[in-house]
N, C-alpha and C. Protein backbone atom coordinates (compact mmCIF):
# COMPACT_ATOMS: atom_id res chain seq x y z
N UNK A 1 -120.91 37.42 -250.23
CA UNK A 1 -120.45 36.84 -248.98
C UNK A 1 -120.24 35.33 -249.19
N UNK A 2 -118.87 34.71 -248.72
CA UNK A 2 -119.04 33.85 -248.72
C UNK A 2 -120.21 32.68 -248.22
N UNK A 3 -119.66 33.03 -246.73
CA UNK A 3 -120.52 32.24 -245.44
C UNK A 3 -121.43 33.15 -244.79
N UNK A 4 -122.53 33.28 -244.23
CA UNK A 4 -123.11 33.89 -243.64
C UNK A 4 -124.39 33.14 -242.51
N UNK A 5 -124.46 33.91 -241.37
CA UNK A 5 -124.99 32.94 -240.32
C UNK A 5 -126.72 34.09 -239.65
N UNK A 6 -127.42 33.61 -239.10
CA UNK A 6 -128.00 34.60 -239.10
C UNK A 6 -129.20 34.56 -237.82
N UNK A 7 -129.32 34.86 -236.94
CA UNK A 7 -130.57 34.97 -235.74
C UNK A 7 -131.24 35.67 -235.17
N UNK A 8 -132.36 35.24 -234.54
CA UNK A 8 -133.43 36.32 -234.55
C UNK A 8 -133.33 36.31 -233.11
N UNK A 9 -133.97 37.54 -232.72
CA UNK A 9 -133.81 38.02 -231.20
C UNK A 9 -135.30 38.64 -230.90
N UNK A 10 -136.20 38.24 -229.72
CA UNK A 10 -136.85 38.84 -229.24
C UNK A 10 -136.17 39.90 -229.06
N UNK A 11 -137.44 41.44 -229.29
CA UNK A 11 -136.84 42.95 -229.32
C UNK A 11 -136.97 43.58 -227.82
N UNK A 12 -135.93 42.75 -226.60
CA UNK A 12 -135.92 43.00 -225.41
C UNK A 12 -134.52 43.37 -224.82
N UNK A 13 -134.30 44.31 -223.97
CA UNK A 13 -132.89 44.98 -223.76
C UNK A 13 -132.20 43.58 -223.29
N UNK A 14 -132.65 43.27 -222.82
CA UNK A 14 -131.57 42.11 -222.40
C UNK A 14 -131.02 41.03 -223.56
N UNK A 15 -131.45 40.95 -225.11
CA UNK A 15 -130.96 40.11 -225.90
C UNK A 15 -129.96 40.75 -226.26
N UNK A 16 -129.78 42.00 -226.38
CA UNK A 16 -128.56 42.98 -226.48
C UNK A 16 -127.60 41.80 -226.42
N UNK A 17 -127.15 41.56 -225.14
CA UNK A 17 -126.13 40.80 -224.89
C UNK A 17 -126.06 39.65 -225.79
N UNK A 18 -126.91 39.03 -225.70
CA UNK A 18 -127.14 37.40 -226.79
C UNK A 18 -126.54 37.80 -228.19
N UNK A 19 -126.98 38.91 -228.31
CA UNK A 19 -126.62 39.03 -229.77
C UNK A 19 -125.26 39.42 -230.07
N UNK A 20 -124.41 40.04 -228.72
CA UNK A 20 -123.06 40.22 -228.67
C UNK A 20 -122.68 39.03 -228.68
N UNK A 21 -123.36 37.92 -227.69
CA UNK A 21 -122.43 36.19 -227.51
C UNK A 21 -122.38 35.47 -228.90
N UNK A 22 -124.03 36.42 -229.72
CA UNK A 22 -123.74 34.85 -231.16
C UNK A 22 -122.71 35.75 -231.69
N UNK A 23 -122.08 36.78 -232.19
CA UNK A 23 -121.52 37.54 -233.02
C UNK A 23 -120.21 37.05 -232.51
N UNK A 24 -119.66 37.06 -231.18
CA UNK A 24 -118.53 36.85 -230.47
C UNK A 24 -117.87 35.53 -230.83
N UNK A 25 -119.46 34.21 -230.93
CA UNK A 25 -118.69 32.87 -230.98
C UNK A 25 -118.76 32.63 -232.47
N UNK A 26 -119.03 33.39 -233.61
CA UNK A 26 -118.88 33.46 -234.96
C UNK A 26 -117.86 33.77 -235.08
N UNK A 27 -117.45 35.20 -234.68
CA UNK A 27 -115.99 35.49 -234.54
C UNK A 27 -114.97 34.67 -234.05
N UNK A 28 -115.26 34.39 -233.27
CA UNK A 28 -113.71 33.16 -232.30
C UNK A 28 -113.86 32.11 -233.91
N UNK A 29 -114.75 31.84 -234.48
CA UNK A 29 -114.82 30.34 -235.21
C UNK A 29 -114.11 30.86 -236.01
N UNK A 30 -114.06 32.13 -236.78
CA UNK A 30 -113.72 32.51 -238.00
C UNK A 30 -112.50 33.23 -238.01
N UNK A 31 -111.78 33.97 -236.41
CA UNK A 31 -111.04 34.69 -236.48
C UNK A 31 -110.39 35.55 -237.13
N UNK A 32 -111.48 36.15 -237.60
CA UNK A 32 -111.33 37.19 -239.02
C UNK A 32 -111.43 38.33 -239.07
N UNK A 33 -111.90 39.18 -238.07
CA UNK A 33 -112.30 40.59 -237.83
C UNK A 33 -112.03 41.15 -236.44
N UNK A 34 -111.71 42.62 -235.89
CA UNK A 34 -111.84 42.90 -234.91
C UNK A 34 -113.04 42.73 -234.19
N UNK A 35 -112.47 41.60 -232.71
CA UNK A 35 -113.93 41.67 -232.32
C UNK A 35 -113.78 42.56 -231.61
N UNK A 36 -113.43 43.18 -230.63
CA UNK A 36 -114.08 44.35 -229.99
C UNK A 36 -114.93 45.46 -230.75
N UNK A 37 -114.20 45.66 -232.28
CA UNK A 37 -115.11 46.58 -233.06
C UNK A 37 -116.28 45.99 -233.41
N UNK A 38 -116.42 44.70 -233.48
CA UNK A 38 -117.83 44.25 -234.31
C UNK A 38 -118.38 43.74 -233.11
N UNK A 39 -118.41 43.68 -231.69
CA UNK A 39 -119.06 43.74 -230.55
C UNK A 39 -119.58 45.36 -230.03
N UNK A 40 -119.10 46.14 -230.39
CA UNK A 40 -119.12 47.64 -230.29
C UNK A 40 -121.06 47.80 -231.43
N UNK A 41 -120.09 47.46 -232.55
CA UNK A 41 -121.07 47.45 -233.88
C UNK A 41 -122.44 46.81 -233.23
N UNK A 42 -122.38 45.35 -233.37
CA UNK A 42 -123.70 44.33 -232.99
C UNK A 42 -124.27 45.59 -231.99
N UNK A 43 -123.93 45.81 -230.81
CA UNK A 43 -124.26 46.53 -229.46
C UNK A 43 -125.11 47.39 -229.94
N UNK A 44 -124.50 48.30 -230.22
CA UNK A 44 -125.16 49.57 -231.04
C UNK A 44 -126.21 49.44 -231.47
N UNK A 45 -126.23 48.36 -232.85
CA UNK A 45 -127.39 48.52 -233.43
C UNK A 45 -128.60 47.76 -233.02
N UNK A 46 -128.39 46.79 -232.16
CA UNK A 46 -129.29 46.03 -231.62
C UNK A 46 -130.19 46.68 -230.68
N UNK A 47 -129.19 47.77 -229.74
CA UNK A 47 -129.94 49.00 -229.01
C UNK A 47 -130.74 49.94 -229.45
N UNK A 48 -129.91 50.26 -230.75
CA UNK A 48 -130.87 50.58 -231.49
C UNK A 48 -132.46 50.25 -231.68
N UNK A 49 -132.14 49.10 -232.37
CA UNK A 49 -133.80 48.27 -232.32
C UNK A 49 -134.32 48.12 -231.64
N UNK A 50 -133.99 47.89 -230.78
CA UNK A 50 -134.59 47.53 -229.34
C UNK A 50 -135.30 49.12 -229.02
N UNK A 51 -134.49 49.97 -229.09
CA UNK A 51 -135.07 51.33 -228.28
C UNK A 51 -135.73 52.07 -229.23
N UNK A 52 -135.13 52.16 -230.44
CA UNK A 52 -136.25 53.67 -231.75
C UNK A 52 -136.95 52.69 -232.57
N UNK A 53 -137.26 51.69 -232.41
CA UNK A 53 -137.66 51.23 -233.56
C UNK A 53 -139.16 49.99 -233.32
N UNK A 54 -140.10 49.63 -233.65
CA UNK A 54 -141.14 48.97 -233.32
C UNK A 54 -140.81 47.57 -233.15
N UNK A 55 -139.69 47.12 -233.33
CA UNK A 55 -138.97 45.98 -232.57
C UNK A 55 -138.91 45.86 -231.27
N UNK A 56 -138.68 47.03 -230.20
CA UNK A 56 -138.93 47.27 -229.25
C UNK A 56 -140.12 46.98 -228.49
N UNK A 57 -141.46 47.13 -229.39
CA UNK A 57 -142.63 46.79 -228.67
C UNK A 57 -142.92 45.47 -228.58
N UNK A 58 -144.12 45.12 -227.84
CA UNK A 58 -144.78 43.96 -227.76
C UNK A 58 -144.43 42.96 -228.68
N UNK A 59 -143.37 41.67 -228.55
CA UNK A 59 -144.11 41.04 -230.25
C UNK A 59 -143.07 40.93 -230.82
N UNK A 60 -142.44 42.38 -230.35
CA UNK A 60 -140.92 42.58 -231.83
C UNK A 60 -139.92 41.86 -231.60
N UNK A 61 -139.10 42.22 -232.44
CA UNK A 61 -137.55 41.02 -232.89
C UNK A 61 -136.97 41.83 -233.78
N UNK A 62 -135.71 41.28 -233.80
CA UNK A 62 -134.88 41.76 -234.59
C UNK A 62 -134.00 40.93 -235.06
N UNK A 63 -133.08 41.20 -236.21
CA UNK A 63 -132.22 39.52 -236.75
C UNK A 63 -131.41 40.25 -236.91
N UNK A 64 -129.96 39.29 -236.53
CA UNK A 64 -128.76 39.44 -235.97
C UNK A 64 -128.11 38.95 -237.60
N UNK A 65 -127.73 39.17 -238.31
CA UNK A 65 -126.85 38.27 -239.34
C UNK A 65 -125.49 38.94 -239.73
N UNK A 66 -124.53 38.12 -240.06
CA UNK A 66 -122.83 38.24 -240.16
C UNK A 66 -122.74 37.67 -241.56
N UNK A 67 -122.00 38.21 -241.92
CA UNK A 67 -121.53 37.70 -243.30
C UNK A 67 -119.89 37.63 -243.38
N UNK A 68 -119.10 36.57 -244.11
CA UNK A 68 -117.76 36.56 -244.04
C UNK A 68 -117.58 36.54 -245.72
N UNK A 69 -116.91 37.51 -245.93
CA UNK A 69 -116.38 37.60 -247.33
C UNK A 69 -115.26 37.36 -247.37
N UNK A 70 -114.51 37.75 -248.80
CA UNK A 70 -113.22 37.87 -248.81
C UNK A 70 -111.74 38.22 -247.97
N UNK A 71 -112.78 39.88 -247.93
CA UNK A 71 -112.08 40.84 -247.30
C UNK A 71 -112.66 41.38 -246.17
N UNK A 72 -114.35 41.23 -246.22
CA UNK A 72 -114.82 42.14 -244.82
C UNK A 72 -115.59 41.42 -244.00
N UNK A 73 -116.09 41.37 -243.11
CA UNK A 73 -116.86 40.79 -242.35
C UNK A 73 -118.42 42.15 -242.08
N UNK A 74 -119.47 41.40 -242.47
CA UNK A 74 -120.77 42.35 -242.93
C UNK A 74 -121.52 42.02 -241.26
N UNK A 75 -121.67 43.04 -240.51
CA UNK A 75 -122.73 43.11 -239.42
C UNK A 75 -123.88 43.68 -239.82
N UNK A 76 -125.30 42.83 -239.88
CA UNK A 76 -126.61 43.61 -240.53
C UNK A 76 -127.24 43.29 -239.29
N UNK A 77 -128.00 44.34 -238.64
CA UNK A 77 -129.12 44.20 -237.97
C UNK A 77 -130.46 44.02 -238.30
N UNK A 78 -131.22 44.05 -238.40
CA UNK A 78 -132.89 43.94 -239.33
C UNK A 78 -133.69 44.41 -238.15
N UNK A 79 -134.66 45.32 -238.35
CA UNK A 79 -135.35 45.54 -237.12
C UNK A 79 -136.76 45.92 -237.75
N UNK A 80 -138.01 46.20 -236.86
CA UNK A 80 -139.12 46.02 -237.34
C UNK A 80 -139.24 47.67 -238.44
N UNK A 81 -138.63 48.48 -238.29
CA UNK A 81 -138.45 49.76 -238.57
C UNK A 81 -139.33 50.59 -237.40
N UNK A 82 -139.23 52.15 -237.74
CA UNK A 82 -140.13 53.22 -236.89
C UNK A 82 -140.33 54.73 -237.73
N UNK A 83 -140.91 55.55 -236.81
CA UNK A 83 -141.54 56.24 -237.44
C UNK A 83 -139.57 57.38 -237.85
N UNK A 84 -138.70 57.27 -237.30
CA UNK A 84 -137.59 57.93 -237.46
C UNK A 84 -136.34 57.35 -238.25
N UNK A 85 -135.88 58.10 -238.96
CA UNK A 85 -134.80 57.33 -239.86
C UNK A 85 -133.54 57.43 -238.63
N UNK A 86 -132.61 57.03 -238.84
CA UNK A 86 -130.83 56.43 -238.08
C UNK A 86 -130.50 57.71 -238.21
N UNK A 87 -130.01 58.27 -237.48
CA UNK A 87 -128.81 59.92 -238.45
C UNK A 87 -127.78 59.66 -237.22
N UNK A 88 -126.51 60.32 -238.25
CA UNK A 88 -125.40 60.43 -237.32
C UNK A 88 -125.36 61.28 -236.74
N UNK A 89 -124.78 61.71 -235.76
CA UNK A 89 -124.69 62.72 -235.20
C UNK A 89 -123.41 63.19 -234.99
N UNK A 90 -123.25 64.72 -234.71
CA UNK A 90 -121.59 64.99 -234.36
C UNK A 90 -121.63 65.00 -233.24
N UNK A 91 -119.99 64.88 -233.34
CA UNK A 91 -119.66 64.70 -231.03
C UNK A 91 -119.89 65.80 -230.34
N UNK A 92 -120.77 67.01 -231.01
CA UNK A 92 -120.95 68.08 -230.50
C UNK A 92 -122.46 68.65 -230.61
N UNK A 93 -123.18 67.51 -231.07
CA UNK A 93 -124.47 67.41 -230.68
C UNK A 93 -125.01 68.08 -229.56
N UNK A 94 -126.52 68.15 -229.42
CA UNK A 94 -126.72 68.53 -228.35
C UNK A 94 -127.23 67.52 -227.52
N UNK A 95 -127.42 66.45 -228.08
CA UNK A 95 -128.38 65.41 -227.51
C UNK A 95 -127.82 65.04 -225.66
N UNK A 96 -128.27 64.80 -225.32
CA UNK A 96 -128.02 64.65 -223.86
C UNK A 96 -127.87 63.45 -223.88
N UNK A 97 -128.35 62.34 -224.09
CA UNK A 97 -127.88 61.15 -223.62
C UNK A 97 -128.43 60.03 -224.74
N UNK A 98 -126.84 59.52 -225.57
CA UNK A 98 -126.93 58.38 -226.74
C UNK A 98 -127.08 59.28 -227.76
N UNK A 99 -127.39 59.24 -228.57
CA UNK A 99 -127.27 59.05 -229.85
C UNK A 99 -125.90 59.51 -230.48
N UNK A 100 -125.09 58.94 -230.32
CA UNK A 100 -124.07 58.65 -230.87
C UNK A 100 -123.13 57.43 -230.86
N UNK A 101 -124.53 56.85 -231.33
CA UNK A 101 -123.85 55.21 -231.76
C UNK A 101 -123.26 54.98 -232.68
N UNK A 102 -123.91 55.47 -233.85
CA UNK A 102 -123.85 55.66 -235.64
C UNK A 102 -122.44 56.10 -235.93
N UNK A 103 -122.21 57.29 -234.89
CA UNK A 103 -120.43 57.90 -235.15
C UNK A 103 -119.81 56.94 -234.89
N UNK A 104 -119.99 56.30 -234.03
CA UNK A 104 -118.71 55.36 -233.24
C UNK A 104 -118.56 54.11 -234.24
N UNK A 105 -119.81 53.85 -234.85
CA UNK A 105 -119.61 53.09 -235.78
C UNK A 105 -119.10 53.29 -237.24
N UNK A 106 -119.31 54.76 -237.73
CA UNK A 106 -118.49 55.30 -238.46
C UNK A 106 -116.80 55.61 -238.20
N UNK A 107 -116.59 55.21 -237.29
CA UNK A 107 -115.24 55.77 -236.92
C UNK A 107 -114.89 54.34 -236.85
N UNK A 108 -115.28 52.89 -236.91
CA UNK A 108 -114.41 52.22 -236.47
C UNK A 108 -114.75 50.98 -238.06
N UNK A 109 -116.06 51.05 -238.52
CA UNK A 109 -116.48 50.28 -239.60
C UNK A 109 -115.57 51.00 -240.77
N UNK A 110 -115.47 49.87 -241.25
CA UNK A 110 -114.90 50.33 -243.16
C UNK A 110 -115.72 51.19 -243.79
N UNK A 111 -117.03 50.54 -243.90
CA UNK A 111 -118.37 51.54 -244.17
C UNK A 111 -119.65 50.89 -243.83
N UNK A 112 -120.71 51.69 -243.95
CA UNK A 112 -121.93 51.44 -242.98
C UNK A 112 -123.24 52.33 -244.01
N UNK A 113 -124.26 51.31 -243.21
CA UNK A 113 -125.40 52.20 -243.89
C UNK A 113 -126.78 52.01 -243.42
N UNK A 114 -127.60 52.60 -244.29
CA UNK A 114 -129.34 51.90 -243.90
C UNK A 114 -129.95 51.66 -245.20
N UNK A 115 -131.13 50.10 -244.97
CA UNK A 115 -131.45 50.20 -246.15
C UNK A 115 -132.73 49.55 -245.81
N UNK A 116 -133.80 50.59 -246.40
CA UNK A 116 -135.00 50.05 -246.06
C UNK A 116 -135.39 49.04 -246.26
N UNK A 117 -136.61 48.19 -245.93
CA UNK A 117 -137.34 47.13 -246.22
C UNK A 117 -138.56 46.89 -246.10
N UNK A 118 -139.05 45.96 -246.80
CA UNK A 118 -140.92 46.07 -246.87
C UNK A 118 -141.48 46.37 -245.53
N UNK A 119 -140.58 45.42 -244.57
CA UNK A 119 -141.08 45.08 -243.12
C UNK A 119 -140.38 46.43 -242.32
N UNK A 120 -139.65 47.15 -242.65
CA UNK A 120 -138.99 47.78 -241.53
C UNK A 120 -137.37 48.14 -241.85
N UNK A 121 -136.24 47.76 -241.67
CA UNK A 121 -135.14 48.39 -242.31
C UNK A 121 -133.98 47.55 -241.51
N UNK A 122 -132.54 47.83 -242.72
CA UNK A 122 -131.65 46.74 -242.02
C UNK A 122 -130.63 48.02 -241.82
N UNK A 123 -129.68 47.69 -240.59
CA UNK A 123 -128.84 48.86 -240.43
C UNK A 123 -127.32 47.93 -240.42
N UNK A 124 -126.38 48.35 -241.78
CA UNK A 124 -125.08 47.59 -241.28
C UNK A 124 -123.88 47.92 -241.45
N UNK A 125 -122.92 47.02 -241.16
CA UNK A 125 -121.41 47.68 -240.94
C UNK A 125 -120.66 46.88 -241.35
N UNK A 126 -120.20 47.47 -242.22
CA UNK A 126 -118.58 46.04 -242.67
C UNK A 126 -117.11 46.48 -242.09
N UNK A 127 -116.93 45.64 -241.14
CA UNK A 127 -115.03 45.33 -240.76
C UNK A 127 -114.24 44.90 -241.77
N UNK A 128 -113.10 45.35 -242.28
CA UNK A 128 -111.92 44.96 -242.68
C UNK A 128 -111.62 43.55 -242.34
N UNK A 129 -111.30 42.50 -242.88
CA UNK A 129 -110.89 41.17 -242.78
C UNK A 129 -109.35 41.00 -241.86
N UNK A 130 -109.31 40.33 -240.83
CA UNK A 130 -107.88 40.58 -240.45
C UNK A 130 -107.65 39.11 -241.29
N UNK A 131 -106.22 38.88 -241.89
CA UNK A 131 -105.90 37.89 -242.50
C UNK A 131 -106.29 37.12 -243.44
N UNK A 132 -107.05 37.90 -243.76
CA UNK A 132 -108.16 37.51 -245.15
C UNK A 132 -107.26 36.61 -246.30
């Protein structure tokens, strides 16, 4: 990565949003990626943390970081981890309500993934560069 920027978020539903505004005004600076897709992305996974993951509790946080490369623009979430791994799900799930964040982010990211960590695990997504 070239440049990369990076912030931490108390693990409370309402930073959701914050973490859409820092991602949004990275984007406007850099004008390099779809933002509606990498506002989609941030969203997701931050809900993520916030809701399955021990970031959510008392205490927790989660870190927001962007990376600008060449060609892609890298969305990593970091969250405290939990007792359940990420899985995608199909649109024909049975789940009743959410979990199908992971698809939507498969359907719109270049590619995506999870990767554990001492503390807990980072979940991320790389956009295609517009004008790279």
């Amino acid at each position: 990565m070239l440049k990369r920027w990076c912030r931490k978020f108390p693990g409370l539903p309402r930073q959701v949003a914050e973490a859409r505004d820092f991602v949004a005004a990275l984007l406007g600076d850099e004008g390099s990626a779809p933002v509606d897709d990498a506002l989609l992305i941030v969203s997701e996974l931050a809900t993520n943390a916030v809701r399955h993951t021990r970031s959510g509790r008392y205490g927790g946080w989660f870190l927001v970081a962007v990376g600008f490369g060449d060609d892609v623009v890298r969305i990593e979430v970091f969250d405290a981890g939990g007792d359940k791994e990420p899985l995608l799900r199909s649109i024909n799930s049975d789940v009743e309500e959410g979990g199908r964040g992971l698809l939507l982010i498969a359907a719109c990211a270049k590619n995506w993934g999870v990767q554990d960590r001492p503390y807990g695990r980072c979940v991320w997504a790389e956009l295609a560069r517009v004008n790279a």
